[in-house]
Protein backbone atom coordinates (compact mmCIF):
# COMPACT_ATOMS: atom_id res chain seq x y z
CA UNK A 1 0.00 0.00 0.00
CA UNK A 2 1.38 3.91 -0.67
CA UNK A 3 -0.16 6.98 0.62
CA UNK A 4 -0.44 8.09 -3.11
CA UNK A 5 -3.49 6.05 -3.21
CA UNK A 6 -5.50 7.20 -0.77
CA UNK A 7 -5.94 10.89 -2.78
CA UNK A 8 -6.57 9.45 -6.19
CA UNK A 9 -10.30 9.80 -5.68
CA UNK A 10 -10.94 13.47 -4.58
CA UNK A 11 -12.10 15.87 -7.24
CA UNK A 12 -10.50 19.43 -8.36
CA UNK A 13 -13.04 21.71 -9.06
CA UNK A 14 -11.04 24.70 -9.16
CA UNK A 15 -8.09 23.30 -11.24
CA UNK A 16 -6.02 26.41 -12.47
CA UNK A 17 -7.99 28.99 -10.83
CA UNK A 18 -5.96 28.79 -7.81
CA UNK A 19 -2.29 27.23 -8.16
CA UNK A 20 -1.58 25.10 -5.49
CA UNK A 21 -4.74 25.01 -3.95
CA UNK A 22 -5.41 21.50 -3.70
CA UNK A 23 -2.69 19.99 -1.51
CA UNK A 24 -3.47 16.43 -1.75
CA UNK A 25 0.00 15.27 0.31
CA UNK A 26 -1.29 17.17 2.80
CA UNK A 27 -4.71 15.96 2.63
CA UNK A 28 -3.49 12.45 3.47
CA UNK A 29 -1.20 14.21 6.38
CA UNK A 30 -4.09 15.46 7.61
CA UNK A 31 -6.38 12.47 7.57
CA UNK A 32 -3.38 10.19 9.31
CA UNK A 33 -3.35 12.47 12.17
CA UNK A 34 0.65 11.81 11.78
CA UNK A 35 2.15 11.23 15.27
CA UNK A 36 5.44 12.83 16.62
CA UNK A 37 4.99 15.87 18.59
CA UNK A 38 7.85 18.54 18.43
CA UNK A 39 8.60 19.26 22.06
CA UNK A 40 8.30 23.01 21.56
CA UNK A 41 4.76 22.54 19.73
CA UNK A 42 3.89 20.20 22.64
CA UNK A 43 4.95 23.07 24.99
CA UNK A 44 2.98 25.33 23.83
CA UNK A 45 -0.34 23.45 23.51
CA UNK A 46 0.03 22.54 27.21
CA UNK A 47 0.28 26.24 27.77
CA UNK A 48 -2.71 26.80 26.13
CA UNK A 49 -6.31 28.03 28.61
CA UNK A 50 -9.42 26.67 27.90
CA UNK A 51 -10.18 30.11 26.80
CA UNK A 52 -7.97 30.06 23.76
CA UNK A 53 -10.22 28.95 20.79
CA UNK A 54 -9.25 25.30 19.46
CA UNK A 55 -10.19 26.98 16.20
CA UNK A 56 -10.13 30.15 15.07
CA UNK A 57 -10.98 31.90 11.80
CA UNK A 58 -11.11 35.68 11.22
CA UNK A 59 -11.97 37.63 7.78
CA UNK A 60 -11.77 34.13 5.74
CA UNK A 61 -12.52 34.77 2.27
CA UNK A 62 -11.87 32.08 -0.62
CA UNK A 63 -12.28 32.72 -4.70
CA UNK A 64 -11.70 30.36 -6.96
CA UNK A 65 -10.69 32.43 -10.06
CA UNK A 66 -14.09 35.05 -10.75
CA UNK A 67 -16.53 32.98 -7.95
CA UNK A 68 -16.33 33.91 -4.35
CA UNK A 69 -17.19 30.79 -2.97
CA UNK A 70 -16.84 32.08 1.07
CA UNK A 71 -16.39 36.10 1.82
CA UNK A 72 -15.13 37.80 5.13
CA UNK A 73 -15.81 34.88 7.46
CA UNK A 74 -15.46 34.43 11.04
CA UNK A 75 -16.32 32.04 13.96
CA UNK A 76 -14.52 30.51 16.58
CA UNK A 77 -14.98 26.45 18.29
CA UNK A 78 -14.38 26.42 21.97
CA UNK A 79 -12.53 23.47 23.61
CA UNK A 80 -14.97 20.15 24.62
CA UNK A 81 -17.76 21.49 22.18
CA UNK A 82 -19.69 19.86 19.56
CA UNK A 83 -19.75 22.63 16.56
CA UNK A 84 -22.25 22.37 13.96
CA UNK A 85 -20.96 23.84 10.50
CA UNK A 86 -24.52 23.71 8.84
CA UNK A 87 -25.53 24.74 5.42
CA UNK A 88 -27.15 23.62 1.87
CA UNK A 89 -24.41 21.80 -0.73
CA UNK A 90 -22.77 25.16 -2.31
CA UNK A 91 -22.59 27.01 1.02
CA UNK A 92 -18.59 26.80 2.20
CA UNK A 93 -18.87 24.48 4.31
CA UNK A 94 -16.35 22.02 3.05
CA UNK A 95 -14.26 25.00 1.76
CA UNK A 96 -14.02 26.24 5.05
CA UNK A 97 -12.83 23.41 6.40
CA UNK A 98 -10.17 22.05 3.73
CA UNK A 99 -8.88 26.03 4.37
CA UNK A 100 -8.78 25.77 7.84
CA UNK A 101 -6.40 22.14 7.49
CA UNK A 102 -4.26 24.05 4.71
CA UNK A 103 -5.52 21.71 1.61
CA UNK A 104 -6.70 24.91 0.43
CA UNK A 105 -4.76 28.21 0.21
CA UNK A 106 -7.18 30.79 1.50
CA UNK A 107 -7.31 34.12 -0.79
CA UNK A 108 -7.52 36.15 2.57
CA UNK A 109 -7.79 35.57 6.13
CA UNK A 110 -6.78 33.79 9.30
CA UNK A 111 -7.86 30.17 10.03
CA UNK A 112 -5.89 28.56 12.87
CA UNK A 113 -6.21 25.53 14.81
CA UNK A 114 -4.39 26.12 18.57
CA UNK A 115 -3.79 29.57 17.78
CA UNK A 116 -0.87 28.51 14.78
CA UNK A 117 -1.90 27.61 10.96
CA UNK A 118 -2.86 24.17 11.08
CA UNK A 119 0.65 21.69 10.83
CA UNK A 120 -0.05 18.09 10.40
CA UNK A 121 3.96 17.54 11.57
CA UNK A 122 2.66 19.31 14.50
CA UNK A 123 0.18 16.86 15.47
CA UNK A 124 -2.71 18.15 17.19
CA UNK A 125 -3.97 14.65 17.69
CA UNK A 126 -6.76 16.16 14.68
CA UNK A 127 -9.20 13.13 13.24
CA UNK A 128 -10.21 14.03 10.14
CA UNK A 129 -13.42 12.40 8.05
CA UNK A 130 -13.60 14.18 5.03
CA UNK A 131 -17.06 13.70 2.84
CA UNK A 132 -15.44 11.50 -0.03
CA UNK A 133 -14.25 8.07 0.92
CA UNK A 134 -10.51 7.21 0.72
CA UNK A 135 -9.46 3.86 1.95
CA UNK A 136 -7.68 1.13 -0.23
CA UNK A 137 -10.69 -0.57 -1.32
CA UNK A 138 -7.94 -3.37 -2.66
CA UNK A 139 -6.88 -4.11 0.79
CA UNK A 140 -8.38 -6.19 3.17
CA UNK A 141 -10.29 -4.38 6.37
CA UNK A 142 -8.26 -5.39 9.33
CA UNK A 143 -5.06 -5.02 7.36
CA UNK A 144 -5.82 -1.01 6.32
CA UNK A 145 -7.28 -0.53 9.86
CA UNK A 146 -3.91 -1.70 11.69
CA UNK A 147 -1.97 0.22 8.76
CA UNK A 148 -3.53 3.84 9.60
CA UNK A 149 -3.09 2.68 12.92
CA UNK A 150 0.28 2.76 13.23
CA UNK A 151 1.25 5.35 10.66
CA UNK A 152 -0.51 7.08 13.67
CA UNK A 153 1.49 5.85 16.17
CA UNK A 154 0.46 3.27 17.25
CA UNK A 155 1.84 -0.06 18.19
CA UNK A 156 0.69 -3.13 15.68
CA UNK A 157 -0.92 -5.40 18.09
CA UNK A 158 -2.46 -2.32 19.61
CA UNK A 159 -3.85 -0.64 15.85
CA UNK A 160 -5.16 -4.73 15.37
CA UNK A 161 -6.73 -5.18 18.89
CA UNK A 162 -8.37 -1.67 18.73
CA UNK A 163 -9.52 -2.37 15.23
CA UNK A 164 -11.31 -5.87 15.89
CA UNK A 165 -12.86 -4.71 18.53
CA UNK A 166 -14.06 -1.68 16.89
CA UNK A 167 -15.27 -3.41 13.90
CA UNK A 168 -17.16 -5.85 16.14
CA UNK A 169 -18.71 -2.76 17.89
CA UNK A 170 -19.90 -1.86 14.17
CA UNK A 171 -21.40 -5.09 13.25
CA UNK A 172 -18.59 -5.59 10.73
CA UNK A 173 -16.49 -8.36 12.47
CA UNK A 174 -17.03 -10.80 9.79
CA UNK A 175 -15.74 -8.42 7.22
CA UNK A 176 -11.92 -8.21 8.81
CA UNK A 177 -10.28 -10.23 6.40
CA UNK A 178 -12.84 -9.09 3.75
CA UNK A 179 -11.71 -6.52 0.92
CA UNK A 180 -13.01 -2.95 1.01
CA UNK A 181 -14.21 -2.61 -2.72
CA UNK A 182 -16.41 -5.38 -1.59
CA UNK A 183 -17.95 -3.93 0.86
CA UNK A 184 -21.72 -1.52 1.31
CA UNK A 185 -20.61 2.50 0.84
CA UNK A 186 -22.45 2.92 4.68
CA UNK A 187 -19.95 -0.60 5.78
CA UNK A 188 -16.70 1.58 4.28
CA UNK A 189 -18.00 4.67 6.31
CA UNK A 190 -17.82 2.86 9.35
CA UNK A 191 -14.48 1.70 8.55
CA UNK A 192 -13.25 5.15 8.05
CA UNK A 193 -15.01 6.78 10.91
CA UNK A 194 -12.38 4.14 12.90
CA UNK A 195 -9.82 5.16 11.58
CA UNK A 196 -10.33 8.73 11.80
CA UNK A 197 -11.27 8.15 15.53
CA UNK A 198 -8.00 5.67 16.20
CA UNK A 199 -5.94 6.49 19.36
CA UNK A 200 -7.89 9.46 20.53
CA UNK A 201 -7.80 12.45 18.46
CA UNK A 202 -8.76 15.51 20.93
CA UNK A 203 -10.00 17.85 17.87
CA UNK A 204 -12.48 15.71 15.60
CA UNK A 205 -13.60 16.75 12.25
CA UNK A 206 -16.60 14.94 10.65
CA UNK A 207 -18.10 16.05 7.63
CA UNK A 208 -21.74 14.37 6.58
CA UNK A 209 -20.57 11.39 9.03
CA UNK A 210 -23.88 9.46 8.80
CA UNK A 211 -24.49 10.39 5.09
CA UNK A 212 -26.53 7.43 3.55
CA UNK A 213 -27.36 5.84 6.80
CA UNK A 214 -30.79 4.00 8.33
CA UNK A 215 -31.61 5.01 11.65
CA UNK A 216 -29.82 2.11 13.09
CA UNK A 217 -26.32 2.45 12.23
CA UNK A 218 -27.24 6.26 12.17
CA UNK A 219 -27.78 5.99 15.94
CA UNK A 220 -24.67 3.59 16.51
CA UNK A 221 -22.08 5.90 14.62
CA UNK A 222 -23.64 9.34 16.69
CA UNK A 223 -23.33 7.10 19.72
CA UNK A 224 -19.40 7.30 18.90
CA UNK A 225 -19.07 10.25 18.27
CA UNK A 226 -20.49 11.18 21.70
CA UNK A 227 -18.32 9.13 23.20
CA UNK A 228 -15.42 10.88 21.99
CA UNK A 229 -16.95 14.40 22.60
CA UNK A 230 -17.44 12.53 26.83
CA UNK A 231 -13.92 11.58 26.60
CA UNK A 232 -12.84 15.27 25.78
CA UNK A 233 -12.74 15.51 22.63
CA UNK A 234 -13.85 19.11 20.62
CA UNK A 235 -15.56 17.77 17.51
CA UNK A 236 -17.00 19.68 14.24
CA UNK A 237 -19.49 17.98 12.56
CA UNK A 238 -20.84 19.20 9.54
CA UNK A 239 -24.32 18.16 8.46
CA UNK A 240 -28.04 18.22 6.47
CA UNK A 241 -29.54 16.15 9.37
CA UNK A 242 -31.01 18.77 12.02
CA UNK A 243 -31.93 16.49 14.18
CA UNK A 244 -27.94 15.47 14.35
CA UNK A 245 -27.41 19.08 15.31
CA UNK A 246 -30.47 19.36 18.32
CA UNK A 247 -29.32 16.32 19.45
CA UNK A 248 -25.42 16.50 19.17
CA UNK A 249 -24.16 20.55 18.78
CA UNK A 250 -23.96 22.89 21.46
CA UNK A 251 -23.27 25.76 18.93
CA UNK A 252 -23.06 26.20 15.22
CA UNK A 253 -22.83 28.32 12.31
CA UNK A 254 -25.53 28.55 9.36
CA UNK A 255 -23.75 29.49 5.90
CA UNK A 256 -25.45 30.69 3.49
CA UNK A 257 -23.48 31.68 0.32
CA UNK A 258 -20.80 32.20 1.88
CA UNK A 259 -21.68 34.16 4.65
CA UNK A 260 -22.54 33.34 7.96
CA UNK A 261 -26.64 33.66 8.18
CA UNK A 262 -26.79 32.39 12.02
CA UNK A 263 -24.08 31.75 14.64
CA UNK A 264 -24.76 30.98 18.38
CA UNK A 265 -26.24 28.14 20.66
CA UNK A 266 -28.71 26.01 19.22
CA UNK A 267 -31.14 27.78 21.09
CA UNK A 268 -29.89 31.42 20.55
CA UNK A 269 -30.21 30.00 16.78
CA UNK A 270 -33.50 28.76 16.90
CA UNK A 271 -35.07 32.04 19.37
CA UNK A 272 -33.64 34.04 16.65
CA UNK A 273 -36.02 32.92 14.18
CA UNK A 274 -38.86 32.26 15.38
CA UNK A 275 -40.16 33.30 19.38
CA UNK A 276 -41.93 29.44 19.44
CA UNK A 277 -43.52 26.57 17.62
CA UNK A 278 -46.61 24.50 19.19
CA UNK A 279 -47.40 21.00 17.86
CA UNK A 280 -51.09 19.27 18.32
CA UNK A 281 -52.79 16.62 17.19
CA UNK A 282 -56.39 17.03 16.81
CA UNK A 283 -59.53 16.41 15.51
CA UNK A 284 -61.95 19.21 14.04
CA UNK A 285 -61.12 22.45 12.08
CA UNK A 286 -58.42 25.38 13.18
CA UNK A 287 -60.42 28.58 13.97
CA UNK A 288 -58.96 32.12 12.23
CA UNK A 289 -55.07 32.58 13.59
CA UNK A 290 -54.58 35.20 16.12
CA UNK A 291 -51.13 35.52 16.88
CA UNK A 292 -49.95 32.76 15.38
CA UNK A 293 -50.26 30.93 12.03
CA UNK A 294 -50.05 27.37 11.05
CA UNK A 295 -46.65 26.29 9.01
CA UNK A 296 -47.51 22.68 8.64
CA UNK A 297 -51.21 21.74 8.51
CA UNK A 298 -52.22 17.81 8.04
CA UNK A 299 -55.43 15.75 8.54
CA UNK A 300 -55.33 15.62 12.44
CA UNK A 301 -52.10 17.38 12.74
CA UNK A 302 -50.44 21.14 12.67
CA UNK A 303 -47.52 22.91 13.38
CA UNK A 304 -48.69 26.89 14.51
CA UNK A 305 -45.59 29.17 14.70
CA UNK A 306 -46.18 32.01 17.23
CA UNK A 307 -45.86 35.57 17.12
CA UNK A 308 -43.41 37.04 19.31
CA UNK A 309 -45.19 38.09 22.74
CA UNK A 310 -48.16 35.14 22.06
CA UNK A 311 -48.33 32.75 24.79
CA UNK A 312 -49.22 29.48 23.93
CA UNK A 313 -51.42 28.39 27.15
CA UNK A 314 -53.58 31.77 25.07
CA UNK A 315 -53.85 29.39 22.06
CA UNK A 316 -54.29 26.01 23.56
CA UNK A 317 -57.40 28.28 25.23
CA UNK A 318 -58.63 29.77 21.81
CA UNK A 319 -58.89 26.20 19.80
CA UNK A 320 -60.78 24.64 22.76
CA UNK A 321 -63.06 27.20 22.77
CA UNK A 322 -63.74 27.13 19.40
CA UNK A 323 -64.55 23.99 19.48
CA UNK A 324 -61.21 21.88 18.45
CA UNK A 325 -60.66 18.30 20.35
CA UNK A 326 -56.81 18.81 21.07
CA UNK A 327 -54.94 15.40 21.88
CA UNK A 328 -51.43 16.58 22.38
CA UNK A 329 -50.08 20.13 22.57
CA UNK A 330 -46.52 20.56 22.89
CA UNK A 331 -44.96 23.89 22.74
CA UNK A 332 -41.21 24.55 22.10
CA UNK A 333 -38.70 26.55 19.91
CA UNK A 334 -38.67 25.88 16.32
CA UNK A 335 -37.06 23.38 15.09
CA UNK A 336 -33.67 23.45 13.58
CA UNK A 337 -34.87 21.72 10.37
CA UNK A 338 -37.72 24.55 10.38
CA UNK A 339 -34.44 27.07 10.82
CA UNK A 340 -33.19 25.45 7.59
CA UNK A 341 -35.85 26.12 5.54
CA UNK A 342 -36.63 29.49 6.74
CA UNK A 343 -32.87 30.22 5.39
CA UNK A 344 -33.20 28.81 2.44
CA UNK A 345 -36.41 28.84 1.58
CA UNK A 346 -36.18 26.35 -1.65
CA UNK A 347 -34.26 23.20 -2.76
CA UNK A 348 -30.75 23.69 -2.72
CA UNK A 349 -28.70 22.61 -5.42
CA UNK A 350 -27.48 18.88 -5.08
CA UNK A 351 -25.09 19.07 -7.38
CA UNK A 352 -22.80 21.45 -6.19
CA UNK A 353 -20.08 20.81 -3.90
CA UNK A 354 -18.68 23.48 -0.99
């Protein structure tokens, strides 16, 4: 096996708009997590409060020749969080992120990881799980498992022990001396997402982890990411499932076009967009809306979005007196996946990449 291979697969969509941009040794640097800590990088992470952002990006801006594909961006991720980097395919999501681990040289800006430009001979103990897959599908699973392992570092028996028992976690035990290419696309994720999380990585970054999941293996790979993020970890996930992000996130960032739309807690995210959201089941018809107006309305079942200063005991009131049978009434923020929309407002386009 050569680290050559494991780059073949990712596209170039900028080719010659941007020399250099597409670092694809570094890429593979980057996914290995390569292990050897200079002493003086050591030194100064372990001087590093847990007030210093693990990642920080100011005034990031990134053309690729005429398009400008992010514009004057900033955010920070705190140390232990879960960071949602949200938006529709075209947003900057990815090409925030490939900036930020120097695969891509940023037109302007500052993107750092530990206060320095990100340095895979540095080691940061970073996990990366970038969108496309890149194993050696020729290789058997065990075998490419205990590989990565130990170009990270780790001992052989150790990188094979963690693996089997990692693969059994996965369901994927009897597939160890089975051969990638033969494998399911969602059975190659979960080989990937163990390597990226192999011995411990304390900055995690995920992109569409669960992408072409069920809800069962969906649940099983969140379940390890958690357990990283209990075990220390800071991770950056980025995402089209909001229900990954209410569940897993304790802040995030919504791009649209570029540009951040929403940044904050969930909540601040979700307050900031709507002042509530009450969900019934019933039976009979909605009277006229007063201070509040339905945004999903089935046979037997709304959603009523409320106007700021409405209170929703007021409402649950108004429909019984008017007559309405109301089964369950649950009132909360809006949803995240109600967020989405209200950003976007339309399909976003598949089949562009960012």
């Amino acid at each position: 096996m050569h680290p050559r291979g494991w780059v073949g697969g990712f596209s170039d969509p900028g080719a010659g708009a941007h020399p250099g941009y597409l670092d694809k040794r570094r890429l593979l640097a980057v996914f290995l997590g390569v292990s050897g800590v200079p002493s003086e990088a050591r030194a100064t992470m372990e001087r590093m409060t847990e007030s210093t952002p693990v990642i920080e990006v100011r005034d990031f801006t990134m053309r690729f020749g005429s398009a400008t594909v992010v514009d004057g961006l900033s955010f920070d991720v705190h140390s232990g969080e879960t960071f949602g980097l949200l938006g529709a395919n075209g947003s900057g999501k990815t090409t925030t992120v490939r900036a930020l681990l120097g695969i891509y040289t940023p037109t302007a800006g500052r993107l750092l990881v530990h206060g320095r430009p990100f340095d895979p001979a540095a080691d940061y103990a970073l996990g990366y799980l970038p969108e496309e897959r890149g194993l050696y599908r020729k290789e058997k699973v065990l075998d490419v498992m205990t590989y990565f392992g130990q170009l990270k570092g780790m001992e052989r028996s150790h990188a094979a022990g963690w693996s089997q028992s990692y693969l059994e976690r996965v369901g994927l035990a009897d597939k160890a001396s089975t051969k990638l290419t033969t494998l399911s696309g969602g059975q190659q994720q979960k080989v990937q997402l163990g390597v990226t999380i192999m011995n411990n990585p304390s900055l995690l970054i995920l992109d569409e982890p669960t992408k072409g999941f069920d809800p069962v293996n969906r649940r099983l790979l969140l379940d390890l990411v958690e357990e990283q993020r209990a075990a220390g970890a800071t991770v950056v996930i980025i995402t089209h499932q909001m229900e990954e992000v209410e569940r897993l996130c304790d802040r995030v960032l919504l791009l649209k076009d570029g540009h951040a739309e929403a940044y904050g807690t969930v909540s601040e995210v979700q307050d900031a967009y709507g002042t509530g959201i009450v969900r019934l089941h019933y039976a009979g018809s909605l009277p006229e809306p007063r201070g509040w107006r339905p945004v999903t309305a089935e046979r037997n079942y709304a959603e009523l979005e409320l106007d700021e200063g409405t209170d929703p005991q007021a409402v649950l009131r108004e429909l019984l007196d008017a007559g309405v049978e109301v089964r369950t009434f649950d009132a909360s923020r809006l949803s995240m996946e109600q967020v989405f929309l209200k950003v976007y407002g339309h399909a976003s386009d598949e089949g562009v990449a960012a």
